[in-house]
Protein backbone atom coordinates (compact mmCIF):
# COMPACT_ATOMS: atom_id res chain seq x y z
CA UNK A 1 0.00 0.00 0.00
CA UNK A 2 1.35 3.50 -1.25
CA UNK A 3 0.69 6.66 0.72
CA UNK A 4 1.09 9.92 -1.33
CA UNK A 5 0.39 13.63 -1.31
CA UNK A 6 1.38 14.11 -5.22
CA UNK A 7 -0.74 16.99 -6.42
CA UNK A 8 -1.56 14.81 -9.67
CA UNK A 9 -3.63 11.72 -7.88
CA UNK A 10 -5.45 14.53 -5.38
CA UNK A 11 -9.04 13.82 -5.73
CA UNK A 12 -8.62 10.70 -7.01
CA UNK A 13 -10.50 7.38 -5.92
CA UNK A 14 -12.42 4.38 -7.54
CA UNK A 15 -10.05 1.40 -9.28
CA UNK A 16 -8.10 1.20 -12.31
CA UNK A 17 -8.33 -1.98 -14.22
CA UNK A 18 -10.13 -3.85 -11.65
CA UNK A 19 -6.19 -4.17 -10.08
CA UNK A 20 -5.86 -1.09 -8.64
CA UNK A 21 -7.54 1.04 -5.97
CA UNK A 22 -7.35 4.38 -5.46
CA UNK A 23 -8.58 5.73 -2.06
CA UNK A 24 -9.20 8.97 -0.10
CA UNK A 25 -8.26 9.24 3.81
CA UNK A 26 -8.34 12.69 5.07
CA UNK A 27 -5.42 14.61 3.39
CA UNK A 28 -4.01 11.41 1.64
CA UNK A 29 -4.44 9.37 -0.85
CA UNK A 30 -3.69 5.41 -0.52
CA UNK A 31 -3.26 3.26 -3.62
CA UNK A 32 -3.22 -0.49 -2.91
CA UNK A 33 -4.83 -3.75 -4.50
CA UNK A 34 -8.22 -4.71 -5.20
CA UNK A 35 -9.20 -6.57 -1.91
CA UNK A 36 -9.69 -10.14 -2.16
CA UNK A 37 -13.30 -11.49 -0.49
CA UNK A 38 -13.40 -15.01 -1.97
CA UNK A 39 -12.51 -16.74 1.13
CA UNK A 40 -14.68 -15.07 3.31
CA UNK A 41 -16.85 -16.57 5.84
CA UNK A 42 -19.85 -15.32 6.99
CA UNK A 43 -21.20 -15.81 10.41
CA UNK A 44 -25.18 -16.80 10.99
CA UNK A 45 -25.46 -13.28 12.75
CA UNK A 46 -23.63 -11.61 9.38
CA UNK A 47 -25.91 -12.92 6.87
CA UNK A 48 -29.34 -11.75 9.36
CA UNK A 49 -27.87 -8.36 9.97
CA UNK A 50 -27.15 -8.51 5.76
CA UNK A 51 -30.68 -9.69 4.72
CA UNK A 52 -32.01 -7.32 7.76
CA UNK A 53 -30.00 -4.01 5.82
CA UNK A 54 -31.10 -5.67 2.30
CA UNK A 55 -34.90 -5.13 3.40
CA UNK A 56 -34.48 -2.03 5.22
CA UNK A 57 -33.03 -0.35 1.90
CA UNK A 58 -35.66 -1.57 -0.31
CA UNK A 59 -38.02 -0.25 2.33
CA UNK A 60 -36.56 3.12 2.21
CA UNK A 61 -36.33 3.11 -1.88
CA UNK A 62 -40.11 2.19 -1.89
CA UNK A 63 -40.77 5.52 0.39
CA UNK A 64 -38.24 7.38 -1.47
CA UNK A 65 -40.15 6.88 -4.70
CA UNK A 66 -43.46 9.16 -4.29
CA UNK A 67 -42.83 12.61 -2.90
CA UNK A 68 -46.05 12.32 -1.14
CA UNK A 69 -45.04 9.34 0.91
CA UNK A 70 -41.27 10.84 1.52
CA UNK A 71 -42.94 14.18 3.31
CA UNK A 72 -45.38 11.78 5.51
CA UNK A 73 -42.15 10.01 6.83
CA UNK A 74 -40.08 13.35 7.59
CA UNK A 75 -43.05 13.88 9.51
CA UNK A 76 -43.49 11.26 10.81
CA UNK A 77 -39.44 10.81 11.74
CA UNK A 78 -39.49 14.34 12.75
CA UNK A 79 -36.78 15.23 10.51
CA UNK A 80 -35.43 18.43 10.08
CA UNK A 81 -35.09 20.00 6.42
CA UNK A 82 -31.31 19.03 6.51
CA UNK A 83 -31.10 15.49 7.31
CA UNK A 84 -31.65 12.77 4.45
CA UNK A 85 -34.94 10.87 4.53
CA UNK A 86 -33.44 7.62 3.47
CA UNK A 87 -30.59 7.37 6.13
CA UNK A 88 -33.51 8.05 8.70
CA UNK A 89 -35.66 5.05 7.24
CA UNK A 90 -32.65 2.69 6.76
CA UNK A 91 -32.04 3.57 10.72
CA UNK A 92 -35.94 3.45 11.70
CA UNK A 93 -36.77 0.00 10.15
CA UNK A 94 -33.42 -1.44 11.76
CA UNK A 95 -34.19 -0.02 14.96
CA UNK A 96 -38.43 -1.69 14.84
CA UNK A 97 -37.16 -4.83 13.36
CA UNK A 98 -33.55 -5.28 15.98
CA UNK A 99 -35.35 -8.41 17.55
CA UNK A 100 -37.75 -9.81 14.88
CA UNK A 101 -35.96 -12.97 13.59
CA UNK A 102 -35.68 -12.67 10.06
CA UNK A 103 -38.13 -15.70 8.84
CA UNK A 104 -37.73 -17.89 5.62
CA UNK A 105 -34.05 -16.33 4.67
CA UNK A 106 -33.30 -19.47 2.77
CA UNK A 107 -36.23 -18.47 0.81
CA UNK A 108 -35.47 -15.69 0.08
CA UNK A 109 -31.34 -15.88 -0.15
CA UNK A 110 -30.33 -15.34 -4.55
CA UNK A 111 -33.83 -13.66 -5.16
CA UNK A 112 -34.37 -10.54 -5.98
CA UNK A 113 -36.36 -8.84 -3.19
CA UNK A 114 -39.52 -6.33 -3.20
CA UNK A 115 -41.53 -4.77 -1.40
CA UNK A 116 -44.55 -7.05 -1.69
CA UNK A 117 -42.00 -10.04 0.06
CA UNK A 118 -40.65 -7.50 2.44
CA UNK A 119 -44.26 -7.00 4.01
CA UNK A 120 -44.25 -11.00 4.53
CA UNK A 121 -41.08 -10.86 6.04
């Protein structure tokens, strides 16, 4: 991993050549390889708290969609003008759902996911 403050790669991020990565921390700039996930394992725990953020994202697109809906959850969230309305659903339906067990996640694991199967989940 290289650390540098060259003027030419300030600003820069994102890969090169799917080899590459170019990243941004604070006043630097850190080049280094592509990370390598193939051997990971994930835990029981993981894959809930991954299928619980899957859902809670398609949640928050589906309220995202109609302006009507999106001002009748800043409301209801009490959200100021400032902060974003998706971050505060992402965190709302996380928070309500923290201890329902996610049900029928082998069911659901490779498809793709909507809103009609997140209201049966």
């Amino acid at each position: 991993m290289a650390r540098t403050k060259n003027p030419l790669f300030r600003q820069v991020s994102g890969s090169l050549g799917g080899q590459i990565v170019y990243k941004q921390y604070h006043d630097k700039t850190v080049i280094s390889a592509v990370p390598d996930f193939s051997k990971r394992k994930l835990s029981e725990k993981q894959k809930d708290w991954n299928m619980r953020m899957r859902i809670a994202t398609i949640y928050a697109k589906y309220i995202c969609e109609s302006e009507e809906r999106k001002v009748r959850a800043r409301i209801r969230l009490k959200l100021p003008p400032h902060k974003a309305v998706f971050q505060a659903l992402v965190k709302a339906h996380l928070d309500y759902h923290k201890n329902t067990p996610i049900k029928e996640r082998k069911d659901l694991k490779g498809t793709e996911l909507d809103f009609e199967t997140i209201i049966i989940v």
